[in-house]
PDB file of N, CA and C in Angstrom:
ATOM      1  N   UNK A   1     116.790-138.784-177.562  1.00  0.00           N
ATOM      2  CA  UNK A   1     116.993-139.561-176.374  1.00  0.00           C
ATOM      3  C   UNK A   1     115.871-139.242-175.377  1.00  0.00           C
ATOM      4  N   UNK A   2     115.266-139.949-174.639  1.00  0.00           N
ATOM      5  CA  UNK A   2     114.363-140.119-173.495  1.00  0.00           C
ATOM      6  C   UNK A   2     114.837-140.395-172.145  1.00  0.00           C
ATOM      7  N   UNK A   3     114.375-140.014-170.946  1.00  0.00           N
ATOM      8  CA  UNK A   3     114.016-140.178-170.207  1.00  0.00           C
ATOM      9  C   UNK A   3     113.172-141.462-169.454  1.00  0.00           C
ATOM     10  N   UNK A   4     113.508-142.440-169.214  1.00  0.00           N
ATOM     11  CA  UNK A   4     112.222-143.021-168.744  1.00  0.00           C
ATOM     12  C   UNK A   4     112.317-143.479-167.465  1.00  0.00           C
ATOM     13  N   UNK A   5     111.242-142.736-166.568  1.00  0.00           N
ATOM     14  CA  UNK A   5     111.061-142.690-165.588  1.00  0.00           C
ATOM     15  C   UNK A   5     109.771-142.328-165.015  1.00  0.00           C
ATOM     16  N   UNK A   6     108.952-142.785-164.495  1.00  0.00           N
ATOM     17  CA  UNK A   6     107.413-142.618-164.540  1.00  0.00           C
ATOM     18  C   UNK A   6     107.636-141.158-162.644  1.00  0.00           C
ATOM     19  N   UNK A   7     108.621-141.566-161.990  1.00  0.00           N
ATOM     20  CA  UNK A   7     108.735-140.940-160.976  1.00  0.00           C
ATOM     21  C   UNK A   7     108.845-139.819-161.238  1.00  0.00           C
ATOM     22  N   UNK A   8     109.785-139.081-161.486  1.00  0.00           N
ATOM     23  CA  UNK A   8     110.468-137.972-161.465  1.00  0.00           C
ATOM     24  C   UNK A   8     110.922-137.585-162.466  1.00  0.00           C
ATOM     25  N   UNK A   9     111.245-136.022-163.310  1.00  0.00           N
ATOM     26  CA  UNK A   9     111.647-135.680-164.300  1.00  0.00           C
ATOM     27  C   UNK A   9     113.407-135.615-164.419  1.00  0.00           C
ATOM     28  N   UNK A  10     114.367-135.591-165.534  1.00  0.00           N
ATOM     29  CA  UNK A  10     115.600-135.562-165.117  1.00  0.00           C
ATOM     30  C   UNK A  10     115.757-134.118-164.767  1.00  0.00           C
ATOM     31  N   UNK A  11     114.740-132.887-165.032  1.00  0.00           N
ATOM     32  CA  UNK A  11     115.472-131.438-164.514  1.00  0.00           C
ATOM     33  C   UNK A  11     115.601-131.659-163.217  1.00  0.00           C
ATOM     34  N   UNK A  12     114.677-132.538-162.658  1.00  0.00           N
ATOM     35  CA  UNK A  12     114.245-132.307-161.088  1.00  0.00           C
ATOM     36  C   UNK A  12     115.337-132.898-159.575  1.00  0.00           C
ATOM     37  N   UNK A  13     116.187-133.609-161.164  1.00  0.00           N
ATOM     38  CA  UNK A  13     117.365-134.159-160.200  1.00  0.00           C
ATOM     39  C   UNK A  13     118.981-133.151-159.751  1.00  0.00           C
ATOM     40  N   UNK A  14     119.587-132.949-158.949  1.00  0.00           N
ATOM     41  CA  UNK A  14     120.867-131.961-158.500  1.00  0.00           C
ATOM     42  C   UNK A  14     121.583-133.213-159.431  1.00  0.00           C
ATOM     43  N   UNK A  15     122.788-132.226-159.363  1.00  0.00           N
ATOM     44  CA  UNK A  15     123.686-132.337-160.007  1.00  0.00           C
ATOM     45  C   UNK A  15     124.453-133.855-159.575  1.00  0.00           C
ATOM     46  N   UNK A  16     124.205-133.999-157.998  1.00  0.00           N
ATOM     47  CA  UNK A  16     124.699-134.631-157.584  1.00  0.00           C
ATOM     48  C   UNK A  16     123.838-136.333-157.283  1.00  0.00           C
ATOM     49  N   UNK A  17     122.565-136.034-157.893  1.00  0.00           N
ATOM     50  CA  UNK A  17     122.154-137.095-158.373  1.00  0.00           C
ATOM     51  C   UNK A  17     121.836-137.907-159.179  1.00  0.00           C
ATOM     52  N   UNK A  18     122.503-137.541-160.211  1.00  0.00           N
ATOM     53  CA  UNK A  18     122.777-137.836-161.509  1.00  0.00           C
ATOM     54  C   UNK A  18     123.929-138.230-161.979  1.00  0.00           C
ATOM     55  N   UNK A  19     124.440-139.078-162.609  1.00  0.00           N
ATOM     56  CA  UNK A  19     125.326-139.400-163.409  1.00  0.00           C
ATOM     57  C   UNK A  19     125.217-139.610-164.859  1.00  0.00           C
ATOM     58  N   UNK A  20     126.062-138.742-166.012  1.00  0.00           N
ATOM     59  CA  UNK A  20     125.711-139.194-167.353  1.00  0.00           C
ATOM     60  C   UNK A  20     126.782-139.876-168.064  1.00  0.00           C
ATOM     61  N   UNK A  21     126.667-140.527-168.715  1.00  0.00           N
ATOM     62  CA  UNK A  21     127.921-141.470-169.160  1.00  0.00           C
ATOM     63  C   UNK A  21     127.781-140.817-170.709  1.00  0.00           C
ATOM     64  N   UNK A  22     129.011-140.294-171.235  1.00  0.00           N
ATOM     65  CA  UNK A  22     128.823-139.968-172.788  1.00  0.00           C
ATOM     66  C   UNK A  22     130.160-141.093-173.541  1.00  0.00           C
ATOM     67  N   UNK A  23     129.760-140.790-175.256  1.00  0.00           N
ATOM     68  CA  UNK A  23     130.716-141.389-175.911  1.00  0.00           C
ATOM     69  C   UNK A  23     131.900-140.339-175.965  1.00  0.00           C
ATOM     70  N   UNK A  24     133.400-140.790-176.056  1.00  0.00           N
ATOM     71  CA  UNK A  24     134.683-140.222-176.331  1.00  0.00           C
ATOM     72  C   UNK A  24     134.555-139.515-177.380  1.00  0.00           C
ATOM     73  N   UNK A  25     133.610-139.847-178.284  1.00  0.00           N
ATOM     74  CA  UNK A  25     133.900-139.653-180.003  1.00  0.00           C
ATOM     75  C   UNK A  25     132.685-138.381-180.052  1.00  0.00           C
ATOM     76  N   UNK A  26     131.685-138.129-179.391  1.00  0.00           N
ATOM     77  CA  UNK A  26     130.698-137.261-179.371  1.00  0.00           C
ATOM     78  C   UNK A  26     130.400-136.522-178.165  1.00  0.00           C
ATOM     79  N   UNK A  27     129.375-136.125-178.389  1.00  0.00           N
ATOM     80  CA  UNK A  27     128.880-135.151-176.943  1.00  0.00           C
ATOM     81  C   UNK A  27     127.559-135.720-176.958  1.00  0.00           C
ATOM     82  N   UNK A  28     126.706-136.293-177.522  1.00  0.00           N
ATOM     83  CA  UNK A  28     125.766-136.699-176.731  1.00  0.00           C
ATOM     84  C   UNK A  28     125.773-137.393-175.728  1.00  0.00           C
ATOM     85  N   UNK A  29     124.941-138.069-174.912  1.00  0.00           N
ATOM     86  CA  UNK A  29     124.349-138.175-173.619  1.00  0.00           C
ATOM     87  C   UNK A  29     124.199-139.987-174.080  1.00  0.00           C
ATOM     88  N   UNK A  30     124.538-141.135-173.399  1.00  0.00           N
ATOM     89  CA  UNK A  30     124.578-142.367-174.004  1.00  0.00           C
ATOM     90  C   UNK A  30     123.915-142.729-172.975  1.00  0.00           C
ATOM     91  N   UNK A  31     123.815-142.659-171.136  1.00  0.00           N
ATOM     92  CA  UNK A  31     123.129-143.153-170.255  1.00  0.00           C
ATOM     93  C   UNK A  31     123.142-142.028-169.346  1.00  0.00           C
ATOM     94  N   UNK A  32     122.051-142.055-168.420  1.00  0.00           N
ATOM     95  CA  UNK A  32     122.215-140.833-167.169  1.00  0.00           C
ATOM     96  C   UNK A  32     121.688-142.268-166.338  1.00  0.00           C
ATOM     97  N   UNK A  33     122.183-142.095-164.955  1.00  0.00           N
ATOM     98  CA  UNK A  33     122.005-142.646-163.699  1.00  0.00           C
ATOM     99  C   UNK A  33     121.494-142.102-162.673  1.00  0.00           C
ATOM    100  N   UNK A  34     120.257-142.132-162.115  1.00  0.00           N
ATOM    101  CA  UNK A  34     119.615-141.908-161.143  1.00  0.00           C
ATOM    102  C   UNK A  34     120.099-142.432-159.671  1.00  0.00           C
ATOM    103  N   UNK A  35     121.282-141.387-158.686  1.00  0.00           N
ATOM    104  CA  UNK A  35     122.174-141.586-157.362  1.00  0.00           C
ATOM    105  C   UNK A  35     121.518-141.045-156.681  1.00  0.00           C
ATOM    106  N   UNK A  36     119.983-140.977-156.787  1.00  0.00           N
ATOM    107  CA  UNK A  36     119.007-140.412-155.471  1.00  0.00           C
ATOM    108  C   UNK A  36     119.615-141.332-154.203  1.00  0.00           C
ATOM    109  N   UNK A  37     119.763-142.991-154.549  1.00  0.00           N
ATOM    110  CA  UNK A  37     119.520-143.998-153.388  1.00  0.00           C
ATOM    111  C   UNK A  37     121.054-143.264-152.501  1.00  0.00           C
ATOM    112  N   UNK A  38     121.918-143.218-153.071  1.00  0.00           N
ATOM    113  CA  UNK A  38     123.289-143.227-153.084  1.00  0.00           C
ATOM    114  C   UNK A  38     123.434-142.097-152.243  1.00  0.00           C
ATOM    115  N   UNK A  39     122.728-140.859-152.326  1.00  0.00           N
ATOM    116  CA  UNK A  39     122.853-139.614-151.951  1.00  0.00           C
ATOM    117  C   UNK A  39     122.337-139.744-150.629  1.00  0.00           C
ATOM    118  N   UNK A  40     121.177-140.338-150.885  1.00  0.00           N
ATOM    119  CA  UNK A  40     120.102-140.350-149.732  1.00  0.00           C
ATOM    120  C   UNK A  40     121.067-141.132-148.397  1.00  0.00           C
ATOM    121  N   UNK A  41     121.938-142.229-149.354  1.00  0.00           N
ATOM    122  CA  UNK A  41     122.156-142.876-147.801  1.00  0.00           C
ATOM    123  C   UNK A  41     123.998-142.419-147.739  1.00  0.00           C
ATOM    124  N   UNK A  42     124.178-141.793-147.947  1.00  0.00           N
ATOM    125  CA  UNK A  42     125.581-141.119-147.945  1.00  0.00           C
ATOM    126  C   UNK A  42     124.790-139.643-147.058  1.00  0.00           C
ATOM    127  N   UNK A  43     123.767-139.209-147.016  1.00  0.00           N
ATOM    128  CA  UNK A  43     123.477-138.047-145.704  1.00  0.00           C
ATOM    129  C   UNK A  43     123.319-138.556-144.361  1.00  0.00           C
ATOM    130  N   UNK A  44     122.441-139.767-144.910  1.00  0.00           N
ATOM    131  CA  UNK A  44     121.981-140.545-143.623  1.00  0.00           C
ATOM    132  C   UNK A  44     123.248-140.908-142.627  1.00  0.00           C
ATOM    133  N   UNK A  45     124.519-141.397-143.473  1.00  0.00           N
ATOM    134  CA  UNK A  45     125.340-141.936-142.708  1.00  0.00           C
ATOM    135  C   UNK A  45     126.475-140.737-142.282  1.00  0.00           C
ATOM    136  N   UNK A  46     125.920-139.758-143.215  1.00  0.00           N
ATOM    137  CA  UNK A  46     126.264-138.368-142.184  1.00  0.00           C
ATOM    138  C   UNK A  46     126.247-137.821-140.960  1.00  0.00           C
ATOM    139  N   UNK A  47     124.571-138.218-140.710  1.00  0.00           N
ATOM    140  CA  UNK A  47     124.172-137.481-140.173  1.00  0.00           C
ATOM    141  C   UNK A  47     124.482-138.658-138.553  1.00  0.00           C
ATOM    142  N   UNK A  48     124.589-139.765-138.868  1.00  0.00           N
ATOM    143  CA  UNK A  48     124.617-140.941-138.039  1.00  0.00           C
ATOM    144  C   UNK A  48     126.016-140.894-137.519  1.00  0.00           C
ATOM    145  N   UNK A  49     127.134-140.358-137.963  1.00  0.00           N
ATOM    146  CA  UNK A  49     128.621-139.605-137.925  1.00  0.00           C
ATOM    147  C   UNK A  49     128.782-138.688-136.916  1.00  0.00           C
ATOM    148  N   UNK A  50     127.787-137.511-137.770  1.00  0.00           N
ATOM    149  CA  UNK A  50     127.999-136.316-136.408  1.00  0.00           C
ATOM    150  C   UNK A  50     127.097-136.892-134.903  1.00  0.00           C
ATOM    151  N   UNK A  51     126.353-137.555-134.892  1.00  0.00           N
ATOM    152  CA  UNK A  51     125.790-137.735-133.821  1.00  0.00           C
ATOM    153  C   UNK A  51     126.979-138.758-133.035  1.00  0.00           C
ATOM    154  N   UNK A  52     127.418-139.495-133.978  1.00  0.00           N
ATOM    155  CA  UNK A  52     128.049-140.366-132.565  1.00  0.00           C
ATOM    156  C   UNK A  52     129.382-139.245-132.532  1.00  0.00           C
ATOM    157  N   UNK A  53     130.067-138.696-133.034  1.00  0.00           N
ATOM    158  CA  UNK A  53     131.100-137.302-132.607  1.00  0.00           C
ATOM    159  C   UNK A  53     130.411-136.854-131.436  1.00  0.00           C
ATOM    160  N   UNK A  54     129.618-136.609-131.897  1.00  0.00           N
ATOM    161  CA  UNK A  54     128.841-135.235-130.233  1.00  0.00           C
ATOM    162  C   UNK A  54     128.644-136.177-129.121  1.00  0.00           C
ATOM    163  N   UNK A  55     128.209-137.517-129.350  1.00  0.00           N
ATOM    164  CA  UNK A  55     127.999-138.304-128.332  1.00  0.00           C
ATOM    165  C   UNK A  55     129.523-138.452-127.902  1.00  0.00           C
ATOM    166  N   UNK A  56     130.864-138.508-128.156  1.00  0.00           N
ATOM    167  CA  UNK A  56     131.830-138.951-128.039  1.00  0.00           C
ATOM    168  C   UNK A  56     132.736-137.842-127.449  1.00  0.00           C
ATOM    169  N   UNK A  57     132.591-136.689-127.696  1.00  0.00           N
ATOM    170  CA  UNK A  57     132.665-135.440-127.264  1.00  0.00           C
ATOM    171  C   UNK A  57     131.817-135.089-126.088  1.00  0.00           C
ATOM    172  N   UNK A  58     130.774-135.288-125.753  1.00  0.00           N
ATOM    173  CA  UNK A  58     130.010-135.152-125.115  1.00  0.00           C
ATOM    174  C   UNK A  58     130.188-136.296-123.566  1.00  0.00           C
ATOM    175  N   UNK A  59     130.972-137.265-123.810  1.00  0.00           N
ATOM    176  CA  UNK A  59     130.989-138.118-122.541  1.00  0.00           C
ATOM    177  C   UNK A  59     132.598-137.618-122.621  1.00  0.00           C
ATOM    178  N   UNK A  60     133.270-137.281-123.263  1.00  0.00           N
ATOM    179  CA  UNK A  60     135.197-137.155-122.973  1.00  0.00           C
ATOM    180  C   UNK A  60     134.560-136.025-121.836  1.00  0.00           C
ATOM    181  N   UNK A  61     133.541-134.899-122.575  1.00  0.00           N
ATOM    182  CA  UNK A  61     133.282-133.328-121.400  1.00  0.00           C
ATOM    183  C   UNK A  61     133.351-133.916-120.246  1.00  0.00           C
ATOM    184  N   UNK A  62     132.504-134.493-119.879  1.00  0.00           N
ATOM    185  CA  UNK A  62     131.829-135.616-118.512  1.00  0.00           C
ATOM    186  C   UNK A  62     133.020-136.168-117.993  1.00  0.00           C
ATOM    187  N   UNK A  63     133.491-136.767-118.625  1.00  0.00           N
ATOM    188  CA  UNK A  63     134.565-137.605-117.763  1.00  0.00           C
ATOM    189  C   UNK A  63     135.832-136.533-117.708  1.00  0.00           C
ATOM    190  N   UNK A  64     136.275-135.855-118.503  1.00  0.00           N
ATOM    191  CA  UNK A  64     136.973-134.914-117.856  1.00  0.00           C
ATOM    192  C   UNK A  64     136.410-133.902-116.675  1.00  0.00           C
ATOM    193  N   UNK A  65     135.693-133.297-116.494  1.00  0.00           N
ATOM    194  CA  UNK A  65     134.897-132.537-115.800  1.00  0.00           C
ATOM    195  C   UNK A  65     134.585-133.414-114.223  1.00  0.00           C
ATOM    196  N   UNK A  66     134.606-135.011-114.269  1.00  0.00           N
ATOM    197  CA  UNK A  66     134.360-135.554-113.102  1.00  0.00           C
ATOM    198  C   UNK A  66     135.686-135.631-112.387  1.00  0.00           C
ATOM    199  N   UNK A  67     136.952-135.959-113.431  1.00  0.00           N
ATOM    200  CA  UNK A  67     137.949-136.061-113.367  1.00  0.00           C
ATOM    201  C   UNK A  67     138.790-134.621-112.441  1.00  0.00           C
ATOM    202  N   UNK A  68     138.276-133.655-113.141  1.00  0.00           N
ATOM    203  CA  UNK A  68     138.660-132.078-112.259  1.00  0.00           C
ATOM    204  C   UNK A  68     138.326-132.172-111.138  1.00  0.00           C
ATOM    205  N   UNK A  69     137.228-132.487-111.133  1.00  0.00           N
ATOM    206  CA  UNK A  69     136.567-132.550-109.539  1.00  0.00           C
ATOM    207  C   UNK A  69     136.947-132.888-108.439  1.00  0.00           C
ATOM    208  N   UNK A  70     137.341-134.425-108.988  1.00  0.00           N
ATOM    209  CA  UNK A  70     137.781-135.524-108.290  1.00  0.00           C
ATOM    210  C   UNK A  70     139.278-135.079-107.091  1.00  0.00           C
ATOM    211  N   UNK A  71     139.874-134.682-108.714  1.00  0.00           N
ATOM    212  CA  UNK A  71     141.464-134.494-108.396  1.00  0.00           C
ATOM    213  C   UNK A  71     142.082-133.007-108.191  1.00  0.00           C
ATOM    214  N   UNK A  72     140.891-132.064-108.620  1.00  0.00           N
ATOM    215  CA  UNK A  72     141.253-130.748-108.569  1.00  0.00           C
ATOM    216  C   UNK A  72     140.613-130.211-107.097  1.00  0.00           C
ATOM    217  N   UNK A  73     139.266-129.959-107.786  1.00  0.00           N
ATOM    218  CA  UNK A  73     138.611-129.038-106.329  1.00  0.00           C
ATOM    219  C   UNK A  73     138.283-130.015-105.393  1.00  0.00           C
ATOM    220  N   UNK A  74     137.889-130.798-104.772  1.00  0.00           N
ATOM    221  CA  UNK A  74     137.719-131.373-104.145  1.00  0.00           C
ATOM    222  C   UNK A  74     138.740-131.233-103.270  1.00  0.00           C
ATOM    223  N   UNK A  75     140.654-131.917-103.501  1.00  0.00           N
ATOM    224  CA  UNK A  75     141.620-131.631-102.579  1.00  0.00           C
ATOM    225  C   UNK A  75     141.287-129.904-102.410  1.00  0.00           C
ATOM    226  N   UNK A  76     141.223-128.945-103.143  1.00  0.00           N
ATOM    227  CA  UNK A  76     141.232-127.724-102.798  1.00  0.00           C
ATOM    228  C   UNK A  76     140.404-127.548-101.542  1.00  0.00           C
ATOM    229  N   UNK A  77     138.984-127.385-102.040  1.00  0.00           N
ATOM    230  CA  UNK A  77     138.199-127.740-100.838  1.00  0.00           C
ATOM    231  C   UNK A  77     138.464-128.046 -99.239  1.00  0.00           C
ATOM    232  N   UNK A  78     138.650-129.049 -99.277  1.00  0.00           N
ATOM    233  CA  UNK A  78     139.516-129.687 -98.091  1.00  0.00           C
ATOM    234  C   UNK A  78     140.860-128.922 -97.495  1.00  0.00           C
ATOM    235  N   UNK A  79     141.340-128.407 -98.119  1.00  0.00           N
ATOM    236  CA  UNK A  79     142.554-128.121 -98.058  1.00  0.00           C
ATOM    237  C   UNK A  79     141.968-126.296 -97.141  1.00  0.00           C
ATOM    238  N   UNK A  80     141.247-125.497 -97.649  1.00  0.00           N
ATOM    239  CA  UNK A  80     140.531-124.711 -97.408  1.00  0.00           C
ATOM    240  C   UNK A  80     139.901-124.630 -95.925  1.00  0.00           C
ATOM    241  N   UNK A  81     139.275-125.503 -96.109  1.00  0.00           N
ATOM    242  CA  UNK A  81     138.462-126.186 -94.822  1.00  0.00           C
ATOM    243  C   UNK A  81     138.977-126.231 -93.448  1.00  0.00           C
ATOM    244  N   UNK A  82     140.530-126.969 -94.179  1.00  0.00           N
ATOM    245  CA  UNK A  82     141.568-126.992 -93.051  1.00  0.00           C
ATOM    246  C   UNK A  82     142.203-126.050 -92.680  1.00  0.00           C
ATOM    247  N   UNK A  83     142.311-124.638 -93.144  1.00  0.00           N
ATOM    248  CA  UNK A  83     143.017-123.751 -93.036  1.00  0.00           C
ATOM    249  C   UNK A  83     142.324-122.725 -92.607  1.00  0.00           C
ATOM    250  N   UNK A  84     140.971-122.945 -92.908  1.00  0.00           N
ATOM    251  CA  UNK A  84     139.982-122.294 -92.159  1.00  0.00           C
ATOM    252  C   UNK A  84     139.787-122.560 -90.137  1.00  0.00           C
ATOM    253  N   UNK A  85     139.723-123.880 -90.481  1.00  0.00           N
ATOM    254  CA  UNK A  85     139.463-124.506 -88.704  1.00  0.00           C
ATOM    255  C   UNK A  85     140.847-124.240 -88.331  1.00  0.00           C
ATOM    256  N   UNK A  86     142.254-124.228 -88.754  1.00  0.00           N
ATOM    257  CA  UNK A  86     142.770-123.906 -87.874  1.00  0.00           C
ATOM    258  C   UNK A  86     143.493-122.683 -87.943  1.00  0.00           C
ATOM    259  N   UNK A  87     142.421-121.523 -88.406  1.00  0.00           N
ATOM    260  CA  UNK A  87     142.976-119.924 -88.417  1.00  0.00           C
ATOM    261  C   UNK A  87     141.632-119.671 -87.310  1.00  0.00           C
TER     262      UNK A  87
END
């Protein structure tokens, strides 16, 4: 059985880019499949995942954090202020 592929050798592929299809009745090797494309865009849409998480995480921080402000220290503040001017 061969290989044919002018690109790349089959050692050179992970485990996970490869697929081999065998017969029920034997153990040889009947087709292998080259899942470079497959791999490649299954990281990509990884990596396109965690970024919008952090982006999404990253504005909840913000808007909670404006939200404290707003409704937390701010009345504190004030409240302070007032207890100051009239001590």
């Amino acid at each position: 059985m061969t290989w044919e592929s002018s690109e790349i050798s089959i050692k050179d592929l992970r485990a996970s880019e490869k697929d081999a299809i065998t017969l029920e009745d034997s153990d040889e090797f009947v087709a292998i499949f080259d899942l470079r494309s497959v791999t490649r865009m299954t990281a990509g849409l990884s990596i396109v995942r965690t970024i919008f998480v952090c982006v999404l995480l990253t504005s909840g921080s913000l808007y909670l954090t404006k939200d404290a402000q707003e409704i937390v220290i701010l009345p504190i503040e004030q409240m302070i202020k007032k207890v100051n001017s009239i001590s």
